[in-house]
Structure formats: C-alpha cells, structure tokens
N, C-alpha and C. Protein backbone atom coordinates (compact mmCIF):
# COMPACT_ATOMS: atom_id res chain seq x y z
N UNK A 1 14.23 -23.54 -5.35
CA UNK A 1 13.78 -22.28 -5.91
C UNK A 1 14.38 -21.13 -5.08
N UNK A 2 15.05 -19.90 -5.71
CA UNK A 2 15.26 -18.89 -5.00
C UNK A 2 14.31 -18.26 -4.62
N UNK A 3 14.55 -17.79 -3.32
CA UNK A 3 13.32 -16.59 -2.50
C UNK A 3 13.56 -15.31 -3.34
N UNK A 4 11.98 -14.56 -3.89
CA UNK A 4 12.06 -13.91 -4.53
C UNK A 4 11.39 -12.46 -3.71
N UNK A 5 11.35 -12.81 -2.41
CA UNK A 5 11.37 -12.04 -1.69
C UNK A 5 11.50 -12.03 -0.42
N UNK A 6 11.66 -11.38 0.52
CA UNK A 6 12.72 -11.30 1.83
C UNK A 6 12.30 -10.67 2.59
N UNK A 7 12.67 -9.58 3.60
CA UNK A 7 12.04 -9.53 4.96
C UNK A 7 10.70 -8.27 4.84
N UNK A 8 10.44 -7.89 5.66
CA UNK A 8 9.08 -7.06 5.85
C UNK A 8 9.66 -5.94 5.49
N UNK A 9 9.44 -4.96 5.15
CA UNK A 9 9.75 -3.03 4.85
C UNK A 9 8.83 -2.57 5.24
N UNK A 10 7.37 -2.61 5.35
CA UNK A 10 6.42 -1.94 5.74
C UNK A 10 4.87 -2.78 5.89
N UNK A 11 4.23 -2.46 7.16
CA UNK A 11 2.44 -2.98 7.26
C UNK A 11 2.20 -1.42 6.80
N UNK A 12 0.82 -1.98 6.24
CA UNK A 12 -0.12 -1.04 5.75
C UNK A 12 -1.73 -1.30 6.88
N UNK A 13 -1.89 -0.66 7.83
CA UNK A 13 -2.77 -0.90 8.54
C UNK A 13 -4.21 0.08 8.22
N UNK A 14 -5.24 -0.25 8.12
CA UNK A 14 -6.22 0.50 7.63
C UNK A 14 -7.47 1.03 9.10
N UNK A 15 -7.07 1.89 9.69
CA UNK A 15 -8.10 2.54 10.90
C UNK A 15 -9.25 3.30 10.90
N UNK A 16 -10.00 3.23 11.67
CA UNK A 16 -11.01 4.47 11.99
C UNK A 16 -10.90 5.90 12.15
N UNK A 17 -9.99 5.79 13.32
CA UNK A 17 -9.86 7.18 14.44
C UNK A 17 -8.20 7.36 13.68
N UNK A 18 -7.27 7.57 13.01
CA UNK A 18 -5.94 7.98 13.04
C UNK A 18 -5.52 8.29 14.22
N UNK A 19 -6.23 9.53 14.86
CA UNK A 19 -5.53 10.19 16.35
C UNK A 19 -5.48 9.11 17.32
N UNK A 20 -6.86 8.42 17.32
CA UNK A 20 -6.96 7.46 18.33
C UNK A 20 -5.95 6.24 18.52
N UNK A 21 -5.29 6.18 17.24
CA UNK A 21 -4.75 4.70 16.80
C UNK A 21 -3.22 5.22 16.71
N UNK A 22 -2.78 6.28 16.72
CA UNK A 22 -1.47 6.69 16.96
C UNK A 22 -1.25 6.94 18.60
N UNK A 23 -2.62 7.21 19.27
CA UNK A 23 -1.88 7.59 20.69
C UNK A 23 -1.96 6.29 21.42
N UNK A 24 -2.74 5.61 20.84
CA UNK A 24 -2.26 3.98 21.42
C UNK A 24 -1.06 3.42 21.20
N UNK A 25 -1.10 3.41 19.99
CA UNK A 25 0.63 3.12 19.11
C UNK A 25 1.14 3.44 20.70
N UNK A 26 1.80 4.94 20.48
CA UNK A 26 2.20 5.22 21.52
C UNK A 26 2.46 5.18 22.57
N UNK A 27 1.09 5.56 23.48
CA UNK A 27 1.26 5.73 24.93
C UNK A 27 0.88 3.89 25.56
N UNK A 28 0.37 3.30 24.23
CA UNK A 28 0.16 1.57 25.20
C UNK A 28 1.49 1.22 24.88
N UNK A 29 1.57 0.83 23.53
CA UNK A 29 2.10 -0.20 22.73
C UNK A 29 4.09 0.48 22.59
N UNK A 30 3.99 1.86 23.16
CA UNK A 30 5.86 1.91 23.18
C UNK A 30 6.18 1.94 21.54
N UNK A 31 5.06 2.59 20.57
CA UNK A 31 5.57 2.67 19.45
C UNK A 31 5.71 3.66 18.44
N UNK A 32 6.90 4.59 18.27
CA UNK A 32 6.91 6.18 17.55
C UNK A 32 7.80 6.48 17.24
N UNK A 33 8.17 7.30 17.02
CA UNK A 33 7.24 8.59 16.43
C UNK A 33 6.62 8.29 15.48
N UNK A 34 5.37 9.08 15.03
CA UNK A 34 4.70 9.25 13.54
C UNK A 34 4.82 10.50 13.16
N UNK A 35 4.82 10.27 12.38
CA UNK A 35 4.41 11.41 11.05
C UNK A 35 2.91 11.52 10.75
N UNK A 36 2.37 12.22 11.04
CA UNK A 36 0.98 12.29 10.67
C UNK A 36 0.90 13.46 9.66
N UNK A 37 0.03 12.84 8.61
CA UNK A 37 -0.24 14.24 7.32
C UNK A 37 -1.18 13.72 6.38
N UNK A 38 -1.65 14.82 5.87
CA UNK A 38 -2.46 14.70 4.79
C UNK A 38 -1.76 14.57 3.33
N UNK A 39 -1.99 13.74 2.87
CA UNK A 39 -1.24 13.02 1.46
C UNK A 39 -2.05 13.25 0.41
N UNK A 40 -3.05 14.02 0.06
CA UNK A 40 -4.02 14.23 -0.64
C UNK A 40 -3.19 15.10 -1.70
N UNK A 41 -2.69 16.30 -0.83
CA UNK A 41 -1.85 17.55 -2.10
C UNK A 41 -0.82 16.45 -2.77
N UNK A 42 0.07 15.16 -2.31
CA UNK A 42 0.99 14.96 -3.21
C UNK A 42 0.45 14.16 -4.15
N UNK A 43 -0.79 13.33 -3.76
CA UNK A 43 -1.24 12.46 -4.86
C UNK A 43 -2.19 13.35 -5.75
N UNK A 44 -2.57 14.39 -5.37
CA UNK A 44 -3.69 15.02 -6.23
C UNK A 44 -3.48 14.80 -7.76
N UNK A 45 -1.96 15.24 -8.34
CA UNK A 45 -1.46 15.07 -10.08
C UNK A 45 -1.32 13.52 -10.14
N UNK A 46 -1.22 12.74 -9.04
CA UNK A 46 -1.00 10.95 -9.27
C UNK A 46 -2.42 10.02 -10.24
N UNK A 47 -1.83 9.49 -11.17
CA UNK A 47 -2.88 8.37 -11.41
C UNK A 47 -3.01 7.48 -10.41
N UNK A 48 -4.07 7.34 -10.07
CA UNK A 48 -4.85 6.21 -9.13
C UNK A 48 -5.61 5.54 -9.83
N UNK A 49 -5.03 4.28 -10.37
CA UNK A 49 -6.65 3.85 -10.99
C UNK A 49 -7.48 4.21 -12.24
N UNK A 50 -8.34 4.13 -12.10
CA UNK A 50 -8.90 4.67 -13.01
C UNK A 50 -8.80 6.43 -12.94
N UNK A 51 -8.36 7.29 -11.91
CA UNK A 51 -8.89 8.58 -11.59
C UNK A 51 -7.35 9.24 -11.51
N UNK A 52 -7.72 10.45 -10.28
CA UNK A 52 -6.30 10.98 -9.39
C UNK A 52 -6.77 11.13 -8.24
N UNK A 53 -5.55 10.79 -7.23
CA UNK A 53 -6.10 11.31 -6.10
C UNK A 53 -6.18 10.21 -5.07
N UNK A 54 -5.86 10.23 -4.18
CA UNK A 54 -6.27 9.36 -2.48
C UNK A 54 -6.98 10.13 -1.65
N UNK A 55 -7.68 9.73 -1.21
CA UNK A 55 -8.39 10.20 -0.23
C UNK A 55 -8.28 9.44 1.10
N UNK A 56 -6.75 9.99 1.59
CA UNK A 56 -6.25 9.00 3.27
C UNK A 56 -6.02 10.17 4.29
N UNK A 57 -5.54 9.90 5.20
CA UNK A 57 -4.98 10.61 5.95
C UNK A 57 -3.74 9.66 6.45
N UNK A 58 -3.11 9.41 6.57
CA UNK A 58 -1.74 9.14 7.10
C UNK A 58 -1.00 9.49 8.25
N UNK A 59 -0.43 7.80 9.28
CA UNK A 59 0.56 8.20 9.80
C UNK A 59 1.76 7.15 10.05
N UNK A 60 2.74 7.48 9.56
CA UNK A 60 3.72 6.56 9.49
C UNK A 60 5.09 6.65 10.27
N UNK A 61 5.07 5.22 10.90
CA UNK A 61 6.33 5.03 12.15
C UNK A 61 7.48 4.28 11.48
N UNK A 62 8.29 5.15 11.33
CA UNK A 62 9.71 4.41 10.55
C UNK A 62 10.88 3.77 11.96
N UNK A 63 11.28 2.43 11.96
CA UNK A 63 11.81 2.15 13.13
C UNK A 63 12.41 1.09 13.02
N UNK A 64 13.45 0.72 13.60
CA UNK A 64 14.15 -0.99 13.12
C UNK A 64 14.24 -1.29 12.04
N UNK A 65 14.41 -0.33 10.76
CA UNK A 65 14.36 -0.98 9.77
C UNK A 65 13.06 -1.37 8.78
N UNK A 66 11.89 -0.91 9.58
CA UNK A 66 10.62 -1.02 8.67
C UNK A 66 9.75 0.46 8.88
N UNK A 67 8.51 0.00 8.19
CA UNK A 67 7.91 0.76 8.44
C UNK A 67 6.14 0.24 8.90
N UNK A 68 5.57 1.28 9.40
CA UNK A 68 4.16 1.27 9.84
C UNK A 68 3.07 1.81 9.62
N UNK A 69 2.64 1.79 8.44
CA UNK A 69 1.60 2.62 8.31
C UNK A 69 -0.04 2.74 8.43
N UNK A 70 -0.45 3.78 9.36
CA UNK A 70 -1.77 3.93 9.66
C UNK A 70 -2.63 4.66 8.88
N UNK A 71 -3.55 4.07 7.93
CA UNK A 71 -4.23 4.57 6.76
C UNK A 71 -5.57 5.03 7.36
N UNK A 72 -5.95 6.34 7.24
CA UNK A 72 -7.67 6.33 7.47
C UNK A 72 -8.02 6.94 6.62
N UNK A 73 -9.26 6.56 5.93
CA UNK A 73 -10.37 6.61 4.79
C UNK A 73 -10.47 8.26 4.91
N UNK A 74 -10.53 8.69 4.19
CA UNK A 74 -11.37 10.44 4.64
C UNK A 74 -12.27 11.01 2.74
N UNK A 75 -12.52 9.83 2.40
CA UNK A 75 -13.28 10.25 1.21
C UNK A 75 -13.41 8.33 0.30
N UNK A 76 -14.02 8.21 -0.75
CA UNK A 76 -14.34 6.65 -1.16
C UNK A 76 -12.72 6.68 -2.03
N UNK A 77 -13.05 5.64 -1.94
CA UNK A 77 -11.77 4.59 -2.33
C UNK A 77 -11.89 3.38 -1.80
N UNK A 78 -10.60 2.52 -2.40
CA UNK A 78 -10.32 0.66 -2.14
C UNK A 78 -10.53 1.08 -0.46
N UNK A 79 -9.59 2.11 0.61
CA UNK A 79 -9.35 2.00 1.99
C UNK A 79 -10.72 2.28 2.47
N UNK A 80 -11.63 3.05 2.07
CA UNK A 80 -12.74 3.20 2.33
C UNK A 80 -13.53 2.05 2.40
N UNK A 81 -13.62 1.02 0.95
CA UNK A 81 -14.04 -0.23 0.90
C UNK A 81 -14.14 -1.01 1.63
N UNK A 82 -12.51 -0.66 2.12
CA UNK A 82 -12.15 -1.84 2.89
C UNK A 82 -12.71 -1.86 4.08
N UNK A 83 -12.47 -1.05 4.82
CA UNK A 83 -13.07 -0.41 5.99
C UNK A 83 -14.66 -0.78 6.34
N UNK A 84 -15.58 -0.48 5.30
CA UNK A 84 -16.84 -0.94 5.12
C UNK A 84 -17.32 -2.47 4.94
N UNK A 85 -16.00 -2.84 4.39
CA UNK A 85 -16.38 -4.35 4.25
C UNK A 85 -15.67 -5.32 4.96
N UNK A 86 -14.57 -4.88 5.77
CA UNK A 86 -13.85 -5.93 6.36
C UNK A 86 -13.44 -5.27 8.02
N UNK A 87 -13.88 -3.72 8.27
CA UNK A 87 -13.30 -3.07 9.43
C UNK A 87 -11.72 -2.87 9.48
N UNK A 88 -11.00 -2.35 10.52
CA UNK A 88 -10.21 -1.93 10.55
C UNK A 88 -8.78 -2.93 10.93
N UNK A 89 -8.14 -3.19 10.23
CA UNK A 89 -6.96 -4.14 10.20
C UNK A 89 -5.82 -3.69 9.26
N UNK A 90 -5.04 -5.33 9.53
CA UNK A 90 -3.62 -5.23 8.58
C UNK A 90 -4.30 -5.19 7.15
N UNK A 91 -4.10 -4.34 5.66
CA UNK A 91 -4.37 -4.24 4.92
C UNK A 91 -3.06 -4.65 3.09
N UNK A 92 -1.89 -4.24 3.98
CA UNK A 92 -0.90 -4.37 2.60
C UNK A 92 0.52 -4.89 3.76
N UNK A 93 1.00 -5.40 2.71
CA UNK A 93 2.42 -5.75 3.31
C UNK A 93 4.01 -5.38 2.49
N UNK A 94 4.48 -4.81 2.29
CA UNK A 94 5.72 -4.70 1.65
C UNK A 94 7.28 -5.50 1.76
N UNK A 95 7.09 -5.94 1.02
CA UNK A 95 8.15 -7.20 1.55
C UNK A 95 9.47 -6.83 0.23
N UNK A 96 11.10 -7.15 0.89
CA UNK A 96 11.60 -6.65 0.07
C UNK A 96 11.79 -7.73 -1.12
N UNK A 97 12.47 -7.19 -2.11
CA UNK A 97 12.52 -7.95 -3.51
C UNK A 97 13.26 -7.15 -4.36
N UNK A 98 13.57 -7.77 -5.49
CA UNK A 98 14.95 -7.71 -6.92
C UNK A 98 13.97 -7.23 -7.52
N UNK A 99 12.57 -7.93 -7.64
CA UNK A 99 12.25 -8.52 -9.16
C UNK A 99 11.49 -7.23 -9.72
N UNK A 100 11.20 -7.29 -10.77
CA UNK A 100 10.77 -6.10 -11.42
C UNK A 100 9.54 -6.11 -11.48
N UNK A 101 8.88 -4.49 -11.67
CA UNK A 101 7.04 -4.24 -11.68
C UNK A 101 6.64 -5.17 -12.60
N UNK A 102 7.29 -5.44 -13.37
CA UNK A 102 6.43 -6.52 -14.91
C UNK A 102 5.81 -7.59 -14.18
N UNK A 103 7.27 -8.27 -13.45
CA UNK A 103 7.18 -9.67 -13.00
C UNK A 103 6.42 -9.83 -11.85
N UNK A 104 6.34 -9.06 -11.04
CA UNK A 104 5.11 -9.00 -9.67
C UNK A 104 3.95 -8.79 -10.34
N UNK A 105 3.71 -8.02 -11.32
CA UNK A 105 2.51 -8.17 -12.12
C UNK A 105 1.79 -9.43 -12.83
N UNK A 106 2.58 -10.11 -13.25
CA UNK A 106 2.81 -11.16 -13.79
C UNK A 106 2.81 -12.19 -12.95
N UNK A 107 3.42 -12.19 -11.96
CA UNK A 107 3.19 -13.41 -10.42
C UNK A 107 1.84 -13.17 -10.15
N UNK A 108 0.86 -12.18 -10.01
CA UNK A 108 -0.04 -11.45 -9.48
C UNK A 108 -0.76 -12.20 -10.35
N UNK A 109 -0.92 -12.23 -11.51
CA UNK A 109 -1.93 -12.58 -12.31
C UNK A 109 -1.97 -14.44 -12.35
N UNK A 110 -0.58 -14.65 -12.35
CA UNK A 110 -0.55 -16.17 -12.30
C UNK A 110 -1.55 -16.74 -11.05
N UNK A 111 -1.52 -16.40 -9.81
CA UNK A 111 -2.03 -16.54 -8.56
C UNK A 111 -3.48 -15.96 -8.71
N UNK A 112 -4.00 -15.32 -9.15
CA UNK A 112 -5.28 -14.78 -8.98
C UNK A 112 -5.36 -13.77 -10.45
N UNK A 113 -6.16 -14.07 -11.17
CA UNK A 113 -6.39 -12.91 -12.18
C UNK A 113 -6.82 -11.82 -12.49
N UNK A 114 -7.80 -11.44 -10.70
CA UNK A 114 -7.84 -10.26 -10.82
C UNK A 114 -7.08 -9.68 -9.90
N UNK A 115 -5.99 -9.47 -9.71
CA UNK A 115 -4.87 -9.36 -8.70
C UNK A 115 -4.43 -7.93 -8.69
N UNK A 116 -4.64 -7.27 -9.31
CA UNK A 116 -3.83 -5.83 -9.60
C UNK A 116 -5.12 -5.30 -9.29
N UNK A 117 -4.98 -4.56 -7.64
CA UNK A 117 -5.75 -4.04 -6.85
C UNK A 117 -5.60 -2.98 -6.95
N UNK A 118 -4.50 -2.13 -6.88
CA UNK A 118 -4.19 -0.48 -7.13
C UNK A 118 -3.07 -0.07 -8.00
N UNK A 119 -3.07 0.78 -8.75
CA UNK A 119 -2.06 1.47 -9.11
C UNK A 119 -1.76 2.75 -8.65
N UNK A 120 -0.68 3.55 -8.75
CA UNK A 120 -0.87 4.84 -8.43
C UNK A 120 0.37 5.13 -9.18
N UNK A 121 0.68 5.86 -10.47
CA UNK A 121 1.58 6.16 -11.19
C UNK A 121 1.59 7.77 -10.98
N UNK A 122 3.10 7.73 -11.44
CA UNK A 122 3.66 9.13 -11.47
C UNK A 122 2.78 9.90 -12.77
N UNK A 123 2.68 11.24 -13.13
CA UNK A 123 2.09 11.78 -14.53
C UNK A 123 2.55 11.02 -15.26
N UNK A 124 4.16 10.82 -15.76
CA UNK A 124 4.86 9.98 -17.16
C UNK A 124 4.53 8.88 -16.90
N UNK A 125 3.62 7.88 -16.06
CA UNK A 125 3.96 6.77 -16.26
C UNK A 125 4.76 5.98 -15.20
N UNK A 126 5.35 6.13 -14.85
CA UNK A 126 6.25 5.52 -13.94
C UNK A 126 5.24 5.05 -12.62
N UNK A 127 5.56 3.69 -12.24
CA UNK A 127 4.69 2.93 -11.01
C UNK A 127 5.10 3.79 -9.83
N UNK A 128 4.32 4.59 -8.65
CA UNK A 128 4.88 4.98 -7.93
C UNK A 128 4.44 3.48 -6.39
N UNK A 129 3.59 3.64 -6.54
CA UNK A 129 2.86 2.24 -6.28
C UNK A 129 2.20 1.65 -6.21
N UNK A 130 1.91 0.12 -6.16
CA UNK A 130 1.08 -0.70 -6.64
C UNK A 130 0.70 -1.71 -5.91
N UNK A 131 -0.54 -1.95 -5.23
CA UNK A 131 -0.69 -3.40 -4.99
C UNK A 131 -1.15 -4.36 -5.53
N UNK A 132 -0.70 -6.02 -4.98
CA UNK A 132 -1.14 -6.93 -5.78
C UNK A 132 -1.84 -7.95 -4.62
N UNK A 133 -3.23 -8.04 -5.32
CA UNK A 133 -4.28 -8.96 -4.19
C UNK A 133 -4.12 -10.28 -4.45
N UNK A 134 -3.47 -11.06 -3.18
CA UNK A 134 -3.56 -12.32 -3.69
C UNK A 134 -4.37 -12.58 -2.18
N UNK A 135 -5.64 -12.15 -1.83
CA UNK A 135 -6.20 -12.14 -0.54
C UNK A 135 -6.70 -13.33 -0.13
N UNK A 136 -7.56 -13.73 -1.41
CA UNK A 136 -8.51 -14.97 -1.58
C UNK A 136 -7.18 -15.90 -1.01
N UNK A 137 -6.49 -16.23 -2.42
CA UNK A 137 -5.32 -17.49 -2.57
C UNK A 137 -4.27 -17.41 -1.38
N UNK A 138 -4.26 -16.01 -0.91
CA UNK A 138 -2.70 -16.02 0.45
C UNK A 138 -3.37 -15.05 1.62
N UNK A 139 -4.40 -14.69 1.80
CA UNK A 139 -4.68 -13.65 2.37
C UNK A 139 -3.54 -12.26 2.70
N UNK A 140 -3.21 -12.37 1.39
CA UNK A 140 -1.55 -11.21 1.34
C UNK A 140 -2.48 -10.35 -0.10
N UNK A 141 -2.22 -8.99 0.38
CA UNK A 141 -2.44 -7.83 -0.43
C UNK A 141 -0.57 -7.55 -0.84
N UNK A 142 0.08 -7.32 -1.45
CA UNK A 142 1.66 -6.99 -1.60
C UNK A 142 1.59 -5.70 -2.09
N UNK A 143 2.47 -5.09 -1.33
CA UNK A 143 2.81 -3.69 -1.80
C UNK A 143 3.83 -3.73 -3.12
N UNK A 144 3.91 -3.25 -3.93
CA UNK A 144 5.48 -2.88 -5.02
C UNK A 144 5.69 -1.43 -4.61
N UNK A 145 6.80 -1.29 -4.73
CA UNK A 145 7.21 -0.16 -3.88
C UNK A 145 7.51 0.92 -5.37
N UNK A 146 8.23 2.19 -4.64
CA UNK A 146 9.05 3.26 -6.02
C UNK A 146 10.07 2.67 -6.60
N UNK A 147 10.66 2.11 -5.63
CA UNK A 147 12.48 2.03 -5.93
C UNK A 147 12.61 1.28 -7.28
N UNK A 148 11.83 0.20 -7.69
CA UNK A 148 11.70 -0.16 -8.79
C UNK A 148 11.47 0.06 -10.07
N UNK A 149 12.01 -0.17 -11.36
CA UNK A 149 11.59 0.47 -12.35
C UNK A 149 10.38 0.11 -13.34
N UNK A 150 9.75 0.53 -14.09
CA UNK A 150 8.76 0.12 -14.91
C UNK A 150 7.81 0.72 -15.04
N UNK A 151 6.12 0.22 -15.64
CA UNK A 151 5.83 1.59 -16.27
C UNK A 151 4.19 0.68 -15.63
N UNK A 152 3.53 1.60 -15.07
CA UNK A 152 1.79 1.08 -15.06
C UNK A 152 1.31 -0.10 -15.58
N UNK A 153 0.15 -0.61 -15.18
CA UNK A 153 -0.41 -1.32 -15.42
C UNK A 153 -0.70 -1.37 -17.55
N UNK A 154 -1.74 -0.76 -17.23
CA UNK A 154 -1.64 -0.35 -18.62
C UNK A 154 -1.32 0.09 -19.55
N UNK A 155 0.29 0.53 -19.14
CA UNK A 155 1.33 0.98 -20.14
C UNK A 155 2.12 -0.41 -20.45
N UNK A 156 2.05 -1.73 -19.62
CA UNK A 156 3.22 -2.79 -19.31
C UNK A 156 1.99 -4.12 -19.67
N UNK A 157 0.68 -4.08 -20.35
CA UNK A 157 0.22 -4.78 -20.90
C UNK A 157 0.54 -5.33 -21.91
C-alpha cells in the first residue's frame, strides 16, 4: 500500500497560561520564536461548525520545517472542551499528504463515524481547516490543512 501520508508539518498543543507556555518553550526548552496573537478578528467571517468564530489565543513556532502551535481557550469551544475534559496537551497533528478534503473525509468516516471534529470554512465554502478524530481508534486528531482543494463538510456530502 502507498503511504498516504508523510512527515509532521505541525503539533497543535492545547494550554492554560499561553505566556507561561511560550516562556518555557523558550527560556527552558531552546524553542522560538513565536508569534503570539489573537486570531479571533480573522476567523470572526469563518464558518466554524455549526457557528463563526474561534475563541483561541495563539502562538506559533515555525522552525526546521514544521510547525508548533500553542492553543489557549479564551471563550467555549472543542479547545475549551478539551481543556476541561482532558487538561492541557498534544491536541491535533498535521501530517503531510496528496490526498484530497473528500478523501480524508471519507478515511475519517471509514475509521470512526463520528470523525469530523471541526470545520472551519472560508464564507464561499472552501475548507480552510478541518479536523478529523480518529482519537478513540488512533489516539490521532488530523489536521487537513488550506493548501488543499474542496468544499466543507456539508457542501461535499
């Protein structure tokens, strides 16, 4: 069987403190720069879900080739959930891949049926991104990234 997907692009880590968890990054762990920002103004017009809108705060270390991202809750949502129900850890993984939004959708559902954990589409439609829970069956949440083409959940039913 061909590998239908390949090395890491990005952790999605889900925290408490942001400040606290970037100056460790940092000053322990030898790991930076971030970007720290509020992502709220770009998702505000985004479908999320059933709604619009994230409610994170963000900070992300681009380096070697991947990325790192430190998610903290700052209003309800899945990261909020999560946080409440599992504490603060690795949460998503982005791994690279060919295959198209249909077909990760479609892998997603084969593996677990309720698998399509988030969406977050552009206004027209377009997946900006998406995860797929296969937590139970792999303890892997999968990121689908932009770069790919295709259309929402419920536009690609």
């Amino acid at each position: 069987m061909e590998a239908k997907f390949g090395k890491i692009l990005h952790l999605g880590i889900v925290v408490r403190d942001l400040k606290r968890a970037v100056e460790i990054y940092e000053n322990e762990l030898g790991i930076g720069p971030w970007e720290v920002e509020d992502p709220r103004p770009f998702f505000a017009d985004k479908r999320v879900n059933d709604g619009c809108g994230l409610n994170i705060h963000t900070a992300i270390c681009r380096s070697g080739g991947y990325e790192i991202e430190l998610v903290m809750p700052v209003g309800p949502g899945i990261y909020q959930d999560w946080l409440d129900q599992r504490g603060p850890g690795l949460h998503h993984i982005k791994l690279e891949t060919k295959e198209s939004y249909g077909e990760i959708v479609r892998m997603g559902e084969r593996v677990a049926a309720d698998s399509h954990y988030l969406d977050v589409c552009w206004p027209d439609g377009k997946p900006l991104v998406s995860y797929i829970s296969m937590l139970e069956e792999t303890g892997l949440i999968l990121e689908y990234g932009p770069e790919q083409s295709g259309q929402c959940a419920e536009e690609n039913a």
